[in-house]
PDB file of N, CA and C in Angstrom:
ATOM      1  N   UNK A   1     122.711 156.368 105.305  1.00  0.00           N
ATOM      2  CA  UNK A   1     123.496 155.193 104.990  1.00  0.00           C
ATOM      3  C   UNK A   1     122.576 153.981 104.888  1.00  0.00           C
ATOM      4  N   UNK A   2     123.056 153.021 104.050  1.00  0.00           N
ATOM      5  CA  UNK A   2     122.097 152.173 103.698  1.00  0.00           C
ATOM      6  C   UNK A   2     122.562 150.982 104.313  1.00  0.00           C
ATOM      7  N   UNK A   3     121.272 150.269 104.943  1.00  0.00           N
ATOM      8  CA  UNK A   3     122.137 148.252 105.678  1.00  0.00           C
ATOM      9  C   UNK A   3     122.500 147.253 104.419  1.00  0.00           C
ATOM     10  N   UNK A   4     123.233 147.014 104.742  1.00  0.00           N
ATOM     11  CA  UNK A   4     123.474 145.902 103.949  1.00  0.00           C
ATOM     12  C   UNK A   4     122.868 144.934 103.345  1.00  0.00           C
ATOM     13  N   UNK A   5     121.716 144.864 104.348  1.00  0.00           N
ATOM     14  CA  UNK A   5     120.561 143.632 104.539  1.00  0.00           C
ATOM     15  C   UNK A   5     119.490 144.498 103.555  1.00  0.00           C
ATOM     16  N   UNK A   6     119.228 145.105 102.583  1.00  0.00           N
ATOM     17  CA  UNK A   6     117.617 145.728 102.763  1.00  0.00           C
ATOM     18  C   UNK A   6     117.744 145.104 101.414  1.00  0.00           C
ATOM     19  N   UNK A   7     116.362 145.014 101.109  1.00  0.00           N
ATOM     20  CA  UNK A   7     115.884 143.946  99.905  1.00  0.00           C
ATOM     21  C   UNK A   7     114.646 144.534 100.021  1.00  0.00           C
ATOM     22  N   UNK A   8     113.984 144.948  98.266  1.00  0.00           N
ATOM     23  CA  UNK A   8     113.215 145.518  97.807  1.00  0.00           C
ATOM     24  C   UNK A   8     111.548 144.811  97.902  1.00  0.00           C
ATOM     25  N   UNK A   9     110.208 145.520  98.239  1.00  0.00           N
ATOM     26  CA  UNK A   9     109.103 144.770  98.506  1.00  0.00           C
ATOM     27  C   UNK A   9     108.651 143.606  97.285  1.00  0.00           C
ATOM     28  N   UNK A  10     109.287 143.602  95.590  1.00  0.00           N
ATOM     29  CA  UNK A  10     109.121 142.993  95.245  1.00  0.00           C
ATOM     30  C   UNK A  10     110.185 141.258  95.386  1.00  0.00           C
ATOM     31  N   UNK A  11     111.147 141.595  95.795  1.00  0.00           N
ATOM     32  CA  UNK A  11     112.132 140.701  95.465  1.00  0.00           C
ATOM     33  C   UNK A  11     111.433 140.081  97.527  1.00  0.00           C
ATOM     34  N   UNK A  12     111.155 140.481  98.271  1.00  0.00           N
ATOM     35  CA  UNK A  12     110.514 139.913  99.031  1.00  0.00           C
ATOM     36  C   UNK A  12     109.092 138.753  98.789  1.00  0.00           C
ATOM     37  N   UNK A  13     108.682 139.264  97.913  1.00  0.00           N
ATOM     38  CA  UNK A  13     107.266 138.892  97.478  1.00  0.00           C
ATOM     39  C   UNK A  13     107.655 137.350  96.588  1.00  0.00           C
ATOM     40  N   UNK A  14     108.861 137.675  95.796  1.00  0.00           N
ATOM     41  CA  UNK A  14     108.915 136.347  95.197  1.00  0.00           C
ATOM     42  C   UNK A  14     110.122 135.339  95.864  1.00  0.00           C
ATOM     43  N   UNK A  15     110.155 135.735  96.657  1.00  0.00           N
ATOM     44  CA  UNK A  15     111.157 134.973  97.901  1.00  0.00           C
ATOM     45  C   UNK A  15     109.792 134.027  98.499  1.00  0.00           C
ATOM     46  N   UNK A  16     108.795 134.488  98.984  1.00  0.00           N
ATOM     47  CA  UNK A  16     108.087 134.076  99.291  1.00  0.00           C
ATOM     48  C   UNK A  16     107.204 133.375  99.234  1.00  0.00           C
ATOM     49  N   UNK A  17     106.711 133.397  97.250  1.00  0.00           N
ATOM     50  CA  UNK A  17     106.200 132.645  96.639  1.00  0.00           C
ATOM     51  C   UNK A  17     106.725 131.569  96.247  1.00  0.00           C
ATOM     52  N   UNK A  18     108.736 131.510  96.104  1.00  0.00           N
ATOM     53  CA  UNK A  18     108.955 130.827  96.090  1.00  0.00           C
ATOM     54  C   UNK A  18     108.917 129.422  96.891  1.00  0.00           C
ATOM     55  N   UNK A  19     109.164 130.034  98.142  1.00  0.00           N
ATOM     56  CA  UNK A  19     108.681 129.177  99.514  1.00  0.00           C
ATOM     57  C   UNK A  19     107.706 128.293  99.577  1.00  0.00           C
ATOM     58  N   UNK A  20     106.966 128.976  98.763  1.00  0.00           N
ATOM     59  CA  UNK A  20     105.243 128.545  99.153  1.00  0.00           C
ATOM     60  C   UNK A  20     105.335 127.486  98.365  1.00  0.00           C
ATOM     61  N   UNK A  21     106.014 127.471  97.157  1.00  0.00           N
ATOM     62  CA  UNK A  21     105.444 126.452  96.210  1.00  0.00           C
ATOM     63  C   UNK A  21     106.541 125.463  96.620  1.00  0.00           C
ATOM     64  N   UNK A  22     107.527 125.755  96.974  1.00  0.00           N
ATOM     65  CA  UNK A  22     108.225 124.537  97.340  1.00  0.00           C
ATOM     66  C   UNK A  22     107.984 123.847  98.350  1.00  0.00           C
ATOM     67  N   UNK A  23     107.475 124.752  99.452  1.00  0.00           N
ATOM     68  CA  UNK A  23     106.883 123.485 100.678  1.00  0.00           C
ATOM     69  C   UNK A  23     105.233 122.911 100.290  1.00  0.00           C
ATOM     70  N   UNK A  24     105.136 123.367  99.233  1.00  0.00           N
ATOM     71  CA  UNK A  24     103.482 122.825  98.878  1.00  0.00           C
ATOM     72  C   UNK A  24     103.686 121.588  97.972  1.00  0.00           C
ATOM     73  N   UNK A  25     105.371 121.384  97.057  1.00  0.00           N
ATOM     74  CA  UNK A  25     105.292 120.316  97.002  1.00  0.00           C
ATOM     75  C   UNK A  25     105.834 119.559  97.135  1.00  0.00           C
ATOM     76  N   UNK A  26     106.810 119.687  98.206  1.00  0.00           N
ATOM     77  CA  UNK A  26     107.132 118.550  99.467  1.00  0.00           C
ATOM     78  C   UNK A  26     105.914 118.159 100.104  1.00  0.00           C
ATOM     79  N   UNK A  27     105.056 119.059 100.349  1.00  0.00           N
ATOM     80  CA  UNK A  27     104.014 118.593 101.741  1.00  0.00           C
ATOM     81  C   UNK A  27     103.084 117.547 100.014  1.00  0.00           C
ATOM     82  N   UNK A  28     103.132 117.676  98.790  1.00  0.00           N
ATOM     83  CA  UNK A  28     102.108 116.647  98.028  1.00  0.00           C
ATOM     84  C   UNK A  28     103.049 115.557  97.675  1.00  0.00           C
ATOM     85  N   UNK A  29     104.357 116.189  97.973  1.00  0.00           N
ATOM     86  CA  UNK A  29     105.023 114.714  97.666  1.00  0.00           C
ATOM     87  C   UNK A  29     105.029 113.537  98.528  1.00  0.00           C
ATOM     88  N   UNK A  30     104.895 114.480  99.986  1.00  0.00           N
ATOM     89  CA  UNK A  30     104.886 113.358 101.029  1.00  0.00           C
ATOM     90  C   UNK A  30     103.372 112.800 101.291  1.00  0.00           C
ATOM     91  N   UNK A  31     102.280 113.600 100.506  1.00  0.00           N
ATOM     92  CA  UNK A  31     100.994 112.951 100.536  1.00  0.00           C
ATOM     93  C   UNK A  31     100.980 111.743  99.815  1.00  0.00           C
ATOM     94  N   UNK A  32     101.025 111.973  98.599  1.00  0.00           N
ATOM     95  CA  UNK A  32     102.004 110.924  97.480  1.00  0.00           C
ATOM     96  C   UNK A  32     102.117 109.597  97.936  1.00  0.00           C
ATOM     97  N   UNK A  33     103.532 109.720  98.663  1.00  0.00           N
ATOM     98  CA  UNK A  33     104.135 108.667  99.208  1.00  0.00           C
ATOM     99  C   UNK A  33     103.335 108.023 100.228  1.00  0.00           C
ATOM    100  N   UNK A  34     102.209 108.420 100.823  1.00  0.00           N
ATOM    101  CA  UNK A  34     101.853 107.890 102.056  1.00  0.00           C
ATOM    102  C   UNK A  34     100.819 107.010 101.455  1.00  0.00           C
ATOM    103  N   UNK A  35     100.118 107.795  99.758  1.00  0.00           N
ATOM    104  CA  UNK A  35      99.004 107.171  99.236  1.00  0.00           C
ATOM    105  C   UNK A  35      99.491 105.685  98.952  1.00  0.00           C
ATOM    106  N   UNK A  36     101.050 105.966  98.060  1.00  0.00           N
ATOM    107  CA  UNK A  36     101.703 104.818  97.387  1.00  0.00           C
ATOM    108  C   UNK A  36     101.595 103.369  98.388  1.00  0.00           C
ATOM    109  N   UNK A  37     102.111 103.999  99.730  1.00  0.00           N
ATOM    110  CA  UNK A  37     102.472 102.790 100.864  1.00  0.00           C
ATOM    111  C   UNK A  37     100.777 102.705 101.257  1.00  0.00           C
ATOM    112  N   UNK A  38      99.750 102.808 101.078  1.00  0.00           N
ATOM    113  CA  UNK A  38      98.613 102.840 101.472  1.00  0.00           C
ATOM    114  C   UNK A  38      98.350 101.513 100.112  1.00  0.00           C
ATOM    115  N   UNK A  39      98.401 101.773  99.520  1.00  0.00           N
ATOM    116  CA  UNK A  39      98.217 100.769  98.122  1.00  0.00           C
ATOM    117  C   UNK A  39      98.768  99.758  98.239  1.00  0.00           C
ATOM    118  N   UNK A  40     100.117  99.704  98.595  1.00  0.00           N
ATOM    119  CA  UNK A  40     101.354  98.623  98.400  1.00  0.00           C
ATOM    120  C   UNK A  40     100.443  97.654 100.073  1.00  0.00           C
ATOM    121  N   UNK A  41     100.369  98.354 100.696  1.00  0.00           N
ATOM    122  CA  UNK A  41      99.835  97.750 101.841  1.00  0.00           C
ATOM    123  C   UNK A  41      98.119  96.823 101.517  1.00  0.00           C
ATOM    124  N   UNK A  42      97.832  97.274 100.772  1.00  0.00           N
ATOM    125  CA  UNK A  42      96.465  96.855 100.049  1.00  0.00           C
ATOM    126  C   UNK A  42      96.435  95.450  99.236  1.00  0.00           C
ATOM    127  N   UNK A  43      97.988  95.741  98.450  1.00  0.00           N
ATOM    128  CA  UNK A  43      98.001  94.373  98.025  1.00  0.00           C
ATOM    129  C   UNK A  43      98.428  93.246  98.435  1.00  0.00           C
ATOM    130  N   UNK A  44      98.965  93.766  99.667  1.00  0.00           N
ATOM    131  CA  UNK A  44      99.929  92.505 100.206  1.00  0.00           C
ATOM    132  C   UNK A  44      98.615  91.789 101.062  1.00  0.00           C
ATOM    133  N   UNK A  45      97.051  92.731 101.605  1.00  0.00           N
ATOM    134  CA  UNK A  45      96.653  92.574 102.066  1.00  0.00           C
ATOM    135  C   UNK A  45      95.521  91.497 101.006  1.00  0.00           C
ATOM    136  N   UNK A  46      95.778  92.059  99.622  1.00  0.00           N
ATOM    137  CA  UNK A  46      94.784  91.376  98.764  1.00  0.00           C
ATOM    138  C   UNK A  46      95.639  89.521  98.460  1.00  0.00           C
ATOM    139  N   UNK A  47      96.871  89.755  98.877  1.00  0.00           N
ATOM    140  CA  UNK A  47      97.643  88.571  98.494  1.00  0.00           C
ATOM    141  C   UNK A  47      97.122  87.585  99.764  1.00  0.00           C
ATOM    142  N   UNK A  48      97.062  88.354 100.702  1.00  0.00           N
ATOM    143  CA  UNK A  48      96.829  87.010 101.700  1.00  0.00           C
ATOM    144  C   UNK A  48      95.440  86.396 101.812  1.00  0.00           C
ATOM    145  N   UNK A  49      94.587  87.549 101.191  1.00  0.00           N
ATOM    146  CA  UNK A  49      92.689  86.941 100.967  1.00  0.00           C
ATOM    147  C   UNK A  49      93.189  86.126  99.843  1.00  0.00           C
ATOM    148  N   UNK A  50      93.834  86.208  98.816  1.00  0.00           N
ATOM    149  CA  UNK A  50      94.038  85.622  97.835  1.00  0.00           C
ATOM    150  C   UNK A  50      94.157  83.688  98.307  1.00  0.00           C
ATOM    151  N   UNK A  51      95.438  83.971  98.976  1.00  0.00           N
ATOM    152  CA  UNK A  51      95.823  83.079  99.763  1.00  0.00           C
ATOM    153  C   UNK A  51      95.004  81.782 100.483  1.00  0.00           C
ATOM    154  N   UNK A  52      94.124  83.117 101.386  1.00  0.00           N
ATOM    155  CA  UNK A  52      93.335  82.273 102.177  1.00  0.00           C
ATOM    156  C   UNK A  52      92.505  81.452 101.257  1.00  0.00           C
ATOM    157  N   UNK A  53      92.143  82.706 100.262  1.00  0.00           N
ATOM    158  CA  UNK A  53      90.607  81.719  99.011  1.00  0.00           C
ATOM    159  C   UNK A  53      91.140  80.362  98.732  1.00  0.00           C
ATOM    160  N   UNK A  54      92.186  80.755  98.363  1.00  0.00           N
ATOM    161  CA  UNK A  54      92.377  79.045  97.883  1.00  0.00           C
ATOM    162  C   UNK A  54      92.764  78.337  98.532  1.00  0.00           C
ATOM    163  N   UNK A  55      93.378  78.302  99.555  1.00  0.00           N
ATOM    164  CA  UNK A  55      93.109  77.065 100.791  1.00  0.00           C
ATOM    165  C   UNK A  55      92.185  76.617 101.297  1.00  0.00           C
ATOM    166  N   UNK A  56      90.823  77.766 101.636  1.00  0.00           N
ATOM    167  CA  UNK A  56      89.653  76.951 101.705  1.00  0.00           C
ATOM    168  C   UNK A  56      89.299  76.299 100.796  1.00  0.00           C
ATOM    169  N   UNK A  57      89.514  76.863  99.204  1.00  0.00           N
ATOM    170  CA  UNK A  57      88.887  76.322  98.090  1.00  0.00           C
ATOM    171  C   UNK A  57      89.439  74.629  97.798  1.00  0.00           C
ATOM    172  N   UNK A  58      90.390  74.669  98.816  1.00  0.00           N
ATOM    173  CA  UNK A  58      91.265  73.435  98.139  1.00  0.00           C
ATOM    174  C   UNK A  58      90.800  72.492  99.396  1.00  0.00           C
ATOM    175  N   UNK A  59      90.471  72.748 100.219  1.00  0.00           N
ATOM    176  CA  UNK A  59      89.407  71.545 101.151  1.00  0.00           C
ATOM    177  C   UNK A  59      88.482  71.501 100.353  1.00  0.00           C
ATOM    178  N   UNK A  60      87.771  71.951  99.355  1.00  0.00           N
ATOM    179  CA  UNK A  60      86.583  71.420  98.684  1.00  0.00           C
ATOM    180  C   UNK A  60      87.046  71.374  97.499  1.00  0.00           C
ATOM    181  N   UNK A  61      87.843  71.114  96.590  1.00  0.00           N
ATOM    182  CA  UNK A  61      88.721  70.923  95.212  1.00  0.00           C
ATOM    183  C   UNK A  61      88.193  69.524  95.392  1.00  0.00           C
ATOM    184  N   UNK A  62      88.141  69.168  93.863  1.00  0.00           N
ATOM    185  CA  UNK A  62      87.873  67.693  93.527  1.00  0.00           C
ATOM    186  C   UNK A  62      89.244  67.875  92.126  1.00  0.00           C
ATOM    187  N   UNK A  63      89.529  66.599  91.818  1.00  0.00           N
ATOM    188  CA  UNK A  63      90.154  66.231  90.952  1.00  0.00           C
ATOM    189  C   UNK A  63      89.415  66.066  89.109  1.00  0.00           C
ATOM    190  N   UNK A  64      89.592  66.675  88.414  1.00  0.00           N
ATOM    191  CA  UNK A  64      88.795  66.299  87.850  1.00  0.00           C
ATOM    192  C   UNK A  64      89.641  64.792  86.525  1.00  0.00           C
ATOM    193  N   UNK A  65      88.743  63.683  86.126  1.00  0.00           N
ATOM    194  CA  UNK A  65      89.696  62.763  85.476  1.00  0.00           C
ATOM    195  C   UNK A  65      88.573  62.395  84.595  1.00  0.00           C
ATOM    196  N   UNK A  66      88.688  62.789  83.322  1.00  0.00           N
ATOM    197  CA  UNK A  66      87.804  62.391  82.324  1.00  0.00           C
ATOM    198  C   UNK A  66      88.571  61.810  81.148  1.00  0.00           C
ATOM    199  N   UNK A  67      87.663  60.693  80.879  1.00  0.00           N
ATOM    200  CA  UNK A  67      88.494  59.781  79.023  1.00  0.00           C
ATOM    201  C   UNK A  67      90.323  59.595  79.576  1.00  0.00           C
ATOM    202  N   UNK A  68      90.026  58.908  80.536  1.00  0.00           N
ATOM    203  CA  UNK A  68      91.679  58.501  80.691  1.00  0.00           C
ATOM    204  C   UNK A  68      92.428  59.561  81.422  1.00  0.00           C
ATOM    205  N   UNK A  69      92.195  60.856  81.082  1.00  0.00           N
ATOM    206  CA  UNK A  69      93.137  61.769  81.077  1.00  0.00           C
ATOM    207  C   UNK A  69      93.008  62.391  82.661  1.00  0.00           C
ATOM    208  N   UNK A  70      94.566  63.300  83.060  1.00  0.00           N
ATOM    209  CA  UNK A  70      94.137  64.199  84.083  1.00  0.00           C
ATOM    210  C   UNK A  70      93.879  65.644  83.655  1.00  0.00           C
ATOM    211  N   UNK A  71      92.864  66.396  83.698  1.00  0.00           N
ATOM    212  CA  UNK A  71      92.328  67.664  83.491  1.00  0.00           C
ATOM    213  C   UNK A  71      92.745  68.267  84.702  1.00  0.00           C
ATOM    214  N   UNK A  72      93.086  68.694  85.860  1.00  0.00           N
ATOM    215  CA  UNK A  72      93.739  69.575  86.391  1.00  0.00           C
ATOM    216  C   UNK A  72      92.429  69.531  87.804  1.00  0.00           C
ATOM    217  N   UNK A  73      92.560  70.477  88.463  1.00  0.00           N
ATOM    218  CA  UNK A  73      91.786  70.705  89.601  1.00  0.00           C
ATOM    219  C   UNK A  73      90.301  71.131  89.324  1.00  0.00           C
ATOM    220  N   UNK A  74      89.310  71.241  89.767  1.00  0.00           N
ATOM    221  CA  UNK A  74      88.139  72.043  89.394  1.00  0.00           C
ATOM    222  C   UNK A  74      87.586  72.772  90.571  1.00  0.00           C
ATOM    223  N   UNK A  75      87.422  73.736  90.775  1.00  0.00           N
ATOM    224  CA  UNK A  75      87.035  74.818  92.010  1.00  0.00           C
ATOM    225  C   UNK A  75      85.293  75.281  91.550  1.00  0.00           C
ATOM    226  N   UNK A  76      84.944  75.470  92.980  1.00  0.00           N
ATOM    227  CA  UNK A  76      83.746  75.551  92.384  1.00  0.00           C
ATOM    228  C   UNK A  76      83.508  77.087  92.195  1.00  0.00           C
ATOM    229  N   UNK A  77      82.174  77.355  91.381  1.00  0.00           N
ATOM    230  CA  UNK A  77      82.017  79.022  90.722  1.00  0.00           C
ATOM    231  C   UNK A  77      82.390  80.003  91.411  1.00  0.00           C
ATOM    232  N   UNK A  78      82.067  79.782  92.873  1.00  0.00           N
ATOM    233  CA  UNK A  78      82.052  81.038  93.288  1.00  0.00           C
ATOM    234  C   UNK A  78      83.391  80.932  94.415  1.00  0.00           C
ATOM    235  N   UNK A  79      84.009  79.800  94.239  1.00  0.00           N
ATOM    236  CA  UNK A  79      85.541  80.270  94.957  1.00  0.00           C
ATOM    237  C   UNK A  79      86.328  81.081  93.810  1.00  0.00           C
ATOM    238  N   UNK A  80      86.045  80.260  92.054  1.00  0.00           N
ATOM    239  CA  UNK A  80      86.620  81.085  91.032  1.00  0.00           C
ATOM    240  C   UNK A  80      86.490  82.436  90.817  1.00  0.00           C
ATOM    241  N   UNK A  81      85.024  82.886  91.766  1.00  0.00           N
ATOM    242  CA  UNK A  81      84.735  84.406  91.556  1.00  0.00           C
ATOM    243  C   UNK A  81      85.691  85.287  92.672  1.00  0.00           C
ATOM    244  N   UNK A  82      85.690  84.318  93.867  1.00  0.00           N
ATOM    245  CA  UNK A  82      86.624  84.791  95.002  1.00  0.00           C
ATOM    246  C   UNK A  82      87.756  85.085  94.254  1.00  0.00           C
ATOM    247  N   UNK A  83      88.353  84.056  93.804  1.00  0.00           N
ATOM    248  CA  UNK A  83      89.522  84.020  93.284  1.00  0.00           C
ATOM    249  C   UNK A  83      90.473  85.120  92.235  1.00  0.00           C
ATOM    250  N   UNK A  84      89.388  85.608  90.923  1.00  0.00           N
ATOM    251  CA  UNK A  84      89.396  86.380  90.120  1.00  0.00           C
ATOM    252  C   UNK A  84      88.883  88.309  90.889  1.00  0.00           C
ATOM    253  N   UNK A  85      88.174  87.768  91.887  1.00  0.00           N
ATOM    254  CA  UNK A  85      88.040  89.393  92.517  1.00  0.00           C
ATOM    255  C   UNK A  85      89.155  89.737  93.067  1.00  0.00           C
ATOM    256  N   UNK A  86      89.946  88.560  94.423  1.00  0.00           N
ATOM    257  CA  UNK A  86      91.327  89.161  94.654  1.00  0.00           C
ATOM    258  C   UNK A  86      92.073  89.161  93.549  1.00  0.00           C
ATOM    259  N   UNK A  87      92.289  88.646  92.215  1.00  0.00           N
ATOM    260  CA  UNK A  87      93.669  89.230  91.606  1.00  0.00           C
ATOM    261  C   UNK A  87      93.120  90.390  90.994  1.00  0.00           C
ATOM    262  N   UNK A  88      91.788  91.166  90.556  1.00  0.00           N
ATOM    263  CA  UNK A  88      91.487  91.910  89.876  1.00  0.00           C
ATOM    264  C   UNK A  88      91.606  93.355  90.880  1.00  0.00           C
ATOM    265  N   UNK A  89      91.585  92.643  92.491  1.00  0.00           N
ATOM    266  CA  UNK A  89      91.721  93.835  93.135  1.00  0.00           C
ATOM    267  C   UNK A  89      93.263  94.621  93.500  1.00  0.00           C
ATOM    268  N   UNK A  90      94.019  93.132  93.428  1.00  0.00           N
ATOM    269  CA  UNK A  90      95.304  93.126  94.205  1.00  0.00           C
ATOM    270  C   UNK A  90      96.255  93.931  92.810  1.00  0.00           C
ATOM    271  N   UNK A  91      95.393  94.092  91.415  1.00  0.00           N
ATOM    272  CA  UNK A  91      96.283  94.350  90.351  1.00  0.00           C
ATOM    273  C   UNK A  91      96.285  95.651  90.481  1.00  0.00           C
ATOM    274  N   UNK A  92      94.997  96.195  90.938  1.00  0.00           N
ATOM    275  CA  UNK A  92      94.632  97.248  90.949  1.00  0.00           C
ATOM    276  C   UNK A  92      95.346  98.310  91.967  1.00  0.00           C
ATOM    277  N   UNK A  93      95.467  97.302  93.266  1.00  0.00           N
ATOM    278  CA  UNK A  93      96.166  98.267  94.013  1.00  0.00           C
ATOM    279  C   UNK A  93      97.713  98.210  93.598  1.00  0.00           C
ATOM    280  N   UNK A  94      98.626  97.427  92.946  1.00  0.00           N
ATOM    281  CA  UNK A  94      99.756  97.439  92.364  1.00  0.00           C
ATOM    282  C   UNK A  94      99.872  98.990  91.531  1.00  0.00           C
ATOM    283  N   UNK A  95      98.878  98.861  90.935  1.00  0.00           N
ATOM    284  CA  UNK A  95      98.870 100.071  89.510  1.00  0.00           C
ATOM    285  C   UNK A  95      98.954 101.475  89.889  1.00  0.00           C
ATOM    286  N   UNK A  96      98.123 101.361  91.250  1.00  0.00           N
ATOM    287  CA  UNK A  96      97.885 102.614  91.737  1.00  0.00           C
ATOM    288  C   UNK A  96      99.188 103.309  92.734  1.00  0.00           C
ATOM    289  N   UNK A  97      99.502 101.823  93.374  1.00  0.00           N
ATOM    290  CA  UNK A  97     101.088 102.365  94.292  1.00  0.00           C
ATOM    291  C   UNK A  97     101.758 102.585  93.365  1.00  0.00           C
ATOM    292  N   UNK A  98     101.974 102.330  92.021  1.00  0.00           N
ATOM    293  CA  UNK A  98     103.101 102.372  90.948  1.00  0.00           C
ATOM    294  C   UNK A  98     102.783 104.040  90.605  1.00  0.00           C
ATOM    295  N   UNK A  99     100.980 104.556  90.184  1.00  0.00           N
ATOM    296  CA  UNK A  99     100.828 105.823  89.764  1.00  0.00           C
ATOM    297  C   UNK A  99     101.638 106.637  91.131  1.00  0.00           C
ATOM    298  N   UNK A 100     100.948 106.687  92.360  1.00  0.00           N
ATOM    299  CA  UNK A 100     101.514 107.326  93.318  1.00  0.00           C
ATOM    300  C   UNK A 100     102.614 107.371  93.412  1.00  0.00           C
ATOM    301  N   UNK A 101     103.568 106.177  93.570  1.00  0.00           N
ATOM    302  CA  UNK A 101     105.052 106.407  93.592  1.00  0.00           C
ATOM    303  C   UNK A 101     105.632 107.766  92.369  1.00  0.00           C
ATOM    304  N   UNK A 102     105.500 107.218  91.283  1.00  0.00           N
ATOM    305  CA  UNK A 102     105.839 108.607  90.398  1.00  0.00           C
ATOM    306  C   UNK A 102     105.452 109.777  90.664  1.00  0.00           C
ATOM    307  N   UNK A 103     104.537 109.799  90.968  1.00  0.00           N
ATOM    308  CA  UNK A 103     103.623 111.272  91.580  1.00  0.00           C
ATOM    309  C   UNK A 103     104.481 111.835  92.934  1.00  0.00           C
ATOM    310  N   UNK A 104     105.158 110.934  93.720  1.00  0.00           N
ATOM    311  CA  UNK A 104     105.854 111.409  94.820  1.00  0.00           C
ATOM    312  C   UNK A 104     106.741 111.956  94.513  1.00  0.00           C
ATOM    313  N   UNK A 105     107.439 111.185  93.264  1.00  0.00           N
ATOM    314  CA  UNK A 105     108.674 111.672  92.578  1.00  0.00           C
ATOM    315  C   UNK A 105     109.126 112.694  91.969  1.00  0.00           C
ATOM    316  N   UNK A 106     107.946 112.956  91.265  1.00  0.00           N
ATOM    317  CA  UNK A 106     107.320 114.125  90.364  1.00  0.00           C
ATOM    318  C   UNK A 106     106.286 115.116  90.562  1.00  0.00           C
ATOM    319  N   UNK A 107     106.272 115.571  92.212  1.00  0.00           N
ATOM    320  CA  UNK A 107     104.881 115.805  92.593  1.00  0.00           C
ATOM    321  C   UNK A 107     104.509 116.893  91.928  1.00  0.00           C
ATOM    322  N   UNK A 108     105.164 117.734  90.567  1.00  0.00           N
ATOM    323  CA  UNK A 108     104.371 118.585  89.848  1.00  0.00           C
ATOM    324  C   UNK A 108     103.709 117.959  88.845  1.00  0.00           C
ATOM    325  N   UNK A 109     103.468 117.043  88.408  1.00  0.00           N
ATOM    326  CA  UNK A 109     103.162 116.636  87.629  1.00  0.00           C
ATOM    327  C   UNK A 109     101.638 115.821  87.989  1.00  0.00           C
ATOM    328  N   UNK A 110     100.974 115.512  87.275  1.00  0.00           N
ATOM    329  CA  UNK A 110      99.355 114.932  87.293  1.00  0.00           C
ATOM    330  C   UNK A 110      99.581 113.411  87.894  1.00  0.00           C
ATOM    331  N   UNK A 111      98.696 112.955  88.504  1.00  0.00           N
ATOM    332  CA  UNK A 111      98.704 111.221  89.187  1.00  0.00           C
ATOM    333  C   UNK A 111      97.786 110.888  88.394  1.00  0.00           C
ATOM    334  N   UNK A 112      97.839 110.158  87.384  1.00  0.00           N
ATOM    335  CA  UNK A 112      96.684 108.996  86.562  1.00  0.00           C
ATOM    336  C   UNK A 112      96.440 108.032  86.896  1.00  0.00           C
ATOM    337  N   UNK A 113      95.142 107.652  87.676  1.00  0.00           N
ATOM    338  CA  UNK A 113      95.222 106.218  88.420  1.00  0.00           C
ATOM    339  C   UNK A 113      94.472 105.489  87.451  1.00  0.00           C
ATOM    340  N   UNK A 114      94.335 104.261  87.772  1.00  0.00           N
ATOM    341  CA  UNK A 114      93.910 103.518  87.016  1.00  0.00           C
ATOM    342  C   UNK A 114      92.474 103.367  87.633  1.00  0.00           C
ATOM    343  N   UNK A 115      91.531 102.867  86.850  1.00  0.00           N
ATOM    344  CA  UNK A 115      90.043 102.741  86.942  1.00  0.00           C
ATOM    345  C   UNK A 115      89.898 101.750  88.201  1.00  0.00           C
ATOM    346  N   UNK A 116      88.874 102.222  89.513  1.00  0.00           N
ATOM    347  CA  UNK A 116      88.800 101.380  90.088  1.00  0.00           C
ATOM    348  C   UNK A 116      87.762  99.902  89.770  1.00  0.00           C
ATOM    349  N   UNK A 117      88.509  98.740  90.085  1.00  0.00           N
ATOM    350  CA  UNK A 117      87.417  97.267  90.005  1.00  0.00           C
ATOM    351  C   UNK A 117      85.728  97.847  91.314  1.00  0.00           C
ATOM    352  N   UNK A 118      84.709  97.298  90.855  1.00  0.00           N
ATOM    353  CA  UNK A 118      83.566  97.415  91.233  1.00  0.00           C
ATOM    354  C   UNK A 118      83.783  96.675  92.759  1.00  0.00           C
ATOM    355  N   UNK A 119      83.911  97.063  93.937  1.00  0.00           N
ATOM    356  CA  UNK A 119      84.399  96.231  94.986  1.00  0.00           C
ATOM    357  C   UNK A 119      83.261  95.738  95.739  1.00  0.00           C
ATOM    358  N   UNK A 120      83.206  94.125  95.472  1.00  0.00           N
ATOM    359  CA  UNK A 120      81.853  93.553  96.711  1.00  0.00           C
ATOM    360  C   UNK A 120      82.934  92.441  97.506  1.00  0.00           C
ATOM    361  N   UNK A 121      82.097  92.397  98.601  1.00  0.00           N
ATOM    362  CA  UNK A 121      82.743  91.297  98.893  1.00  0.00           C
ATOM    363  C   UNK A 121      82.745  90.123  98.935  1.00  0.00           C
ATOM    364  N   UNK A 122      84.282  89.508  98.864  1.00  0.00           N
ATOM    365  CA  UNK A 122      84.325  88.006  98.398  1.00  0.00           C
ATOM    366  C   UNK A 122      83.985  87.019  99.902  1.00  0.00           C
TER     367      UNK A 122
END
């Protein structure tokens, strides 16, 4: 007499594989997600260097006033370099929490990040 329960060595085998691939991509989706919040955390962190640059920069800001006119603020070179490294970095980590997020979403699918900026510090 036969159990009720018995199931053949192949139909075991792809029970199993099935398993595999589904907790392999939960476990990359939740890698994914941890990269995404790793990024998002990057920029908020690039927003506040951002921040800071130009508050120091603005204790040393001069006005600039030429031929009558007002021309706007003038910062000097290398707060502008400060300045242009955090948004070039802070864009960067935007792009990349944006690739990751989809990738969490979609974790069969490929993550295309965007090119990293050359990082020195400001």
């Amino acid at each position: 007499m036969k159990s009720a329960c018995q199931f053949r060595l192949r139909t075991l085998f792809v029970l199993t594989a099935t398993v595999a691939v589904l907790l392999g991509l939960y476990a990359r989706s939740k890698r994914l997600e941890g990269m995404a919040r790793f990024h998002a955390a990057q920029c908020r962190e690039m927003e506040n260097r951002y921040r800071s640059v130009i508050l120091d920069a603005a204790k040393t800001w001069r006005p600039e006033y030429a031929a009558g006119r007002w021309r706007g603020v003038v910062f000097l070179p290398e707060d502008k370099a400060k300045i242009k490294q955090c948004e070039t970095l802070a864009a960067y980590h935007v792009e990349a929490a944006v690739c990751y997020r989809r990738g969490a979403e979609s974790p069969w699918l490929p993550v295309w990040l965007p090119k990293a900026p050359a990082e020195t510090a400001p």
